[in-house]
N, C-alpha and C. Protein backbone atom coordinates (compact mmCIF):
# COMPACT_ATOMS: atom_id res chain seq x y z
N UNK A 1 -14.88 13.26 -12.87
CA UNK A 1 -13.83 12.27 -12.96
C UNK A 1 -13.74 11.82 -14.40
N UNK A 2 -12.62 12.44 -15.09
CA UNK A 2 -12.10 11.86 -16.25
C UNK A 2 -12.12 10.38 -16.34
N UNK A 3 -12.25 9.53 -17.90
CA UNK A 3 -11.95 8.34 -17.91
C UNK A 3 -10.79 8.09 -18.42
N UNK A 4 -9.92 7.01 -17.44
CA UNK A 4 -8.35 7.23 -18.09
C UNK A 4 -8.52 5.83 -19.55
N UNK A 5 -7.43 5.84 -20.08
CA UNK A 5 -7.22 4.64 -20.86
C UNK A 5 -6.90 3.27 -19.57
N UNK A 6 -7.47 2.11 -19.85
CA UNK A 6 -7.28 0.91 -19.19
C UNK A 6 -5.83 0.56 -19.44
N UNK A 7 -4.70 0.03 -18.74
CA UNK A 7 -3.77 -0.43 -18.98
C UNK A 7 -3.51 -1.94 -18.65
N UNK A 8 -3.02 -3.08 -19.16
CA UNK A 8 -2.91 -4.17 -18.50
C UNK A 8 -1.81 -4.27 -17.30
N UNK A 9 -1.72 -3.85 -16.61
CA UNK A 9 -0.95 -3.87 -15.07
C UNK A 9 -1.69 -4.03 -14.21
N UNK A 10 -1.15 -4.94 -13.52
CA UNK A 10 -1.71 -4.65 -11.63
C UNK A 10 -1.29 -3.64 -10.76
N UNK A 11 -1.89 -3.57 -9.93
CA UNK A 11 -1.23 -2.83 -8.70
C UNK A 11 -1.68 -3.66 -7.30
N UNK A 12 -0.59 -4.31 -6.30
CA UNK A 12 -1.47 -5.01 -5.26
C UNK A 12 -0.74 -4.22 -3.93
N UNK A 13 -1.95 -3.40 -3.64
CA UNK A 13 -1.67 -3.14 -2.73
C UNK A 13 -2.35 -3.51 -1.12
N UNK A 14 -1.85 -2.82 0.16
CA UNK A 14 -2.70 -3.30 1.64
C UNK A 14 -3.46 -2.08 1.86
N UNK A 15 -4.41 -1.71 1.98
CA UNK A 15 -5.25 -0.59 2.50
C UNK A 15 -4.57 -0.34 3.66
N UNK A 16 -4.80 -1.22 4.86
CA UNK A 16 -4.05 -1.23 5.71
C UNK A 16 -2.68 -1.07 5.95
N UNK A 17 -2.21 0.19 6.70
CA UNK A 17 -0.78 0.06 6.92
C UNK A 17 0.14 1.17 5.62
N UNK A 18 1.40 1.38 5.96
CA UNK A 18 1.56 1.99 4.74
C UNK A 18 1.60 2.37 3.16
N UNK A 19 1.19 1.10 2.90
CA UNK A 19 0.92 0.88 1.31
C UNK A 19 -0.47 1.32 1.03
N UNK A 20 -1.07 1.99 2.01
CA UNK A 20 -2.52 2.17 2.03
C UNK A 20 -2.72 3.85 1.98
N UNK A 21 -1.09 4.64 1.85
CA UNK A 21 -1.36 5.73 2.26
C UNK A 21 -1.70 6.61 0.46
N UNK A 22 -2.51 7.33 0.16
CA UNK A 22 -2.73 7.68 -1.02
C UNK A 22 -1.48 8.15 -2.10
N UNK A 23 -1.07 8.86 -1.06
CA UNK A 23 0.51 9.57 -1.68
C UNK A 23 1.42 7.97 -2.34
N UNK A 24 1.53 6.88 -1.53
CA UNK A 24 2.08 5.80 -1.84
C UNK A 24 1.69 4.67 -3.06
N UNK A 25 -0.19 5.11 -3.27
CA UNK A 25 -0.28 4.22 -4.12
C UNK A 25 -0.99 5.33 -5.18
N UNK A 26 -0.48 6.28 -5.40
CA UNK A 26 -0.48 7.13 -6.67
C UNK A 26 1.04 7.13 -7.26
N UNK A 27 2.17 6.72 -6.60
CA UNK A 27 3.52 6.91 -6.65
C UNK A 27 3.59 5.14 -7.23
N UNK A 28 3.08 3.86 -6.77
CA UNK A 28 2.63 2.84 -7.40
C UNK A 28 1.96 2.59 -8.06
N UNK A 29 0.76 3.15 -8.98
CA UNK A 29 0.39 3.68 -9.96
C UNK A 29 1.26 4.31 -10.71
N UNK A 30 1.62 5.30 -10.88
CA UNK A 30 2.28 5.85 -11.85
C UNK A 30 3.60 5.21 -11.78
N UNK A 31 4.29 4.05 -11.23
CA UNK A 31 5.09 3.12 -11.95
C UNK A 31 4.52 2.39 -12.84
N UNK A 32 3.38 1.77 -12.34
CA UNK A 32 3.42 0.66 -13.02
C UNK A 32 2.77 1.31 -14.38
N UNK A 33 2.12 2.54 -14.81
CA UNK A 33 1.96 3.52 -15.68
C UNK A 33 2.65 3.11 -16.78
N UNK A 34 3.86 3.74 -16.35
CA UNK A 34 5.35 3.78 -16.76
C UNK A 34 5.76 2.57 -17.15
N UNK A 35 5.87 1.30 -16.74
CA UNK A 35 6.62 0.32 -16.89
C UNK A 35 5.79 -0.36 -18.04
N UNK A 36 4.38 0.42 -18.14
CA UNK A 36 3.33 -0.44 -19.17
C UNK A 36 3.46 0.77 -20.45
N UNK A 37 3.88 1.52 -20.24
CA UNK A 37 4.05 2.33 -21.93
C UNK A 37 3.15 3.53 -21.79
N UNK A 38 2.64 4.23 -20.45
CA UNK A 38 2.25 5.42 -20.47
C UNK A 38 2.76 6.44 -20.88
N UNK A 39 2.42 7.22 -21.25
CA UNK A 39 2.89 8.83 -21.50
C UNK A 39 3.35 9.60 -20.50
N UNK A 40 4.38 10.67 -20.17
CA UNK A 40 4.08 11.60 -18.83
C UNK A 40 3.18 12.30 -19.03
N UNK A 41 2.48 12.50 -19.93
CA UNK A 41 0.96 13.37 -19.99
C UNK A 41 0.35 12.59 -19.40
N UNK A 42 0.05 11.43 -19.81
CA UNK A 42 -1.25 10.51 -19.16
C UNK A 42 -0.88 9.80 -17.58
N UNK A 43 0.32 10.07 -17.39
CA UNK A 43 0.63 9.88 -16.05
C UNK A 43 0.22 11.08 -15.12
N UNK A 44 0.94 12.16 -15.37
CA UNK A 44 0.28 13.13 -15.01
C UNK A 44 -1.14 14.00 -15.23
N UNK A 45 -1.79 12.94 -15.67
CA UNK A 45 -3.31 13.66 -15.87
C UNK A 45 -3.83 12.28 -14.72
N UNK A 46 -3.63 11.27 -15.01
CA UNK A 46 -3.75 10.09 -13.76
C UNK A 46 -3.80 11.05 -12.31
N UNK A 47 -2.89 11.20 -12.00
CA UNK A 47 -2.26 11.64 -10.92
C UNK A 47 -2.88 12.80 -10.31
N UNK A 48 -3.01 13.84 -11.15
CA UNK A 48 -3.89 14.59 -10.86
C UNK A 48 -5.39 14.65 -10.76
N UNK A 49 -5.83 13.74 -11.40
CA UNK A 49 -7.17 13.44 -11.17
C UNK A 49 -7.54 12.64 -9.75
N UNK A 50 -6.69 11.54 -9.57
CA UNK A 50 -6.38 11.00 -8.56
C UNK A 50 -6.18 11.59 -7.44
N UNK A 51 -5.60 12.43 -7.48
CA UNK A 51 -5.78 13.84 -6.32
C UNK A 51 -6.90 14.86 -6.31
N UNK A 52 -7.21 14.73 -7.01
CA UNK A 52 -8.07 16.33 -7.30
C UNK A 52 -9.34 16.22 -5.59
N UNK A 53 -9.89 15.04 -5.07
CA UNK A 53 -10.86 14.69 -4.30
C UNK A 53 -10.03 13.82 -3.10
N UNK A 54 -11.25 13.32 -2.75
CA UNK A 54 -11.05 12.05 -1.28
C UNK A 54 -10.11 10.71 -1.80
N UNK A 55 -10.39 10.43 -0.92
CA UNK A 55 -9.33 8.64 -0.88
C UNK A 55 -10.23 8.16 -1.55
N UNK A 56 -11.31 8.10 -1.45
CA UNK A 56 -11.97 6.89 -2.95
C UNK A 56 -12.32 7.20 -3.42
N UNK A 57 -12.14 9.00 -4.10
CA UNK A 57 -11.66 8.82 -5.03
C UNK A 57 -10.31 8.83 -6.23
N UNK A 58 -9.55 8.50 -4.97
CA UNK A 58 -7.81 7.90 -5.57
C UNK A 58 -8.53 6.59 -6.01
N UNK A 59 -8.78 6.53 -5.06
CA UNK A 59 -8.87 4.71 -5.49
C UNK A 59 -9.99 4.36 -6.65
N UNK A 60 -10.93 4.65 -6.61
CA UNK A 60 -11.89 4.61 -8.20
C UNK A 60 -11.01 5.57 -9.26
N UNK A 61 -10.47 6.51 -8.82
CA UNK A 61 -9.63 6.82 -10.54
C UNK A 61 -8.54 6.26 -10.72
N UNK A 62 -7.98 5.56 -9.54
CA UNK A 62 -7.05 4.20 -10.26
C UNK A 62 -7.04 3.05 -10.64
N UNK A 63 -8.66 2.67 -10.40
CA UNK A 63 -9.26 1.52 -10.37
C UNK A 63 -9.50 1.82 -12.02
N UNK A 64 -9.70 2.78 -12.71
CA UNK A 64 -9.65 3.10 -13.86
C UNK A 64 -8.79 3.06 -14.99
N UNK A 65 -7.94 3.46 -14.36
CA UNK A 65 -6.20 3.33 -15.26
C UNK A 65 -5.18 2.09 -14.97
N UNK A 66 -5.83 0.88 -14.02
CA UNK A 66 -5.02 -0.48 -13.75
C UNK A 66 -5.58 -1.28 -13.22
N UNK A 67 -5.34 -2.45 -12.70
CA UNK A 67 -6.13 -3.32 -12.42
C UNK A 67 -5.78 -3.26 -10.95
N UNK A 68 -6.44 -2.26 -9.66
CA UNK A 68 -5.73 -2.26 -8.77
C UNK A 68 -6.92 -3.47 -7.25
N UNK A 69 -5.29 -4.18 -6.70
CA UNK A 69 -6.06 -5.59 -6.24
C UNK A 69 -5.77 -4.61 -4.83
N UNK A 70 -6.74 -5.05 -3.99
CA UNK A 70 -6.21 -4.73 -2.47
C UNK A 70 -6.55 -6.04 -1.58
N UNK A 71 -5.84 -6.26 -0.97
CA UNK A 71 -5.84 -7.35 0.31
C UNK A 71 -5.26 -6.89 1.83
């Protein structure tokens, strides 16, 4: 697992329910990426790393690249 650059964004998402589904909060990630001055390289190296394994580890390599809250 690559280390991404930290960005100041949140991401708040529900584990529970559809905002919980990986596909959904890699697609919310790489907005808020975007809206903070990412690259499409570094979005797409996010993204793919983020995929490359299991659900946590979507969630620890996005926990890497944003400040992601879950409730």
């Amino acid at each position: 697992m690559g280390l991404g650059p930290k960005y100041e964004t949140t991401v708040v998402i529900q584990l529970k329910g559809p905002s919980g589904n990986g596909i959904v909060i890699v697609g919310l990630v790489e907005g808020a990426l975007r809206s903070a001055g990412a690259s499409n390289d570094e979005i797409a190296t996010y993204a793919r790393d983020a995929m490359s394994e299991d659900y946590d580890h979507l969630l620890a390599v996005s926990r890497q690249w944003v400040d992601l809250v879950t409730v």
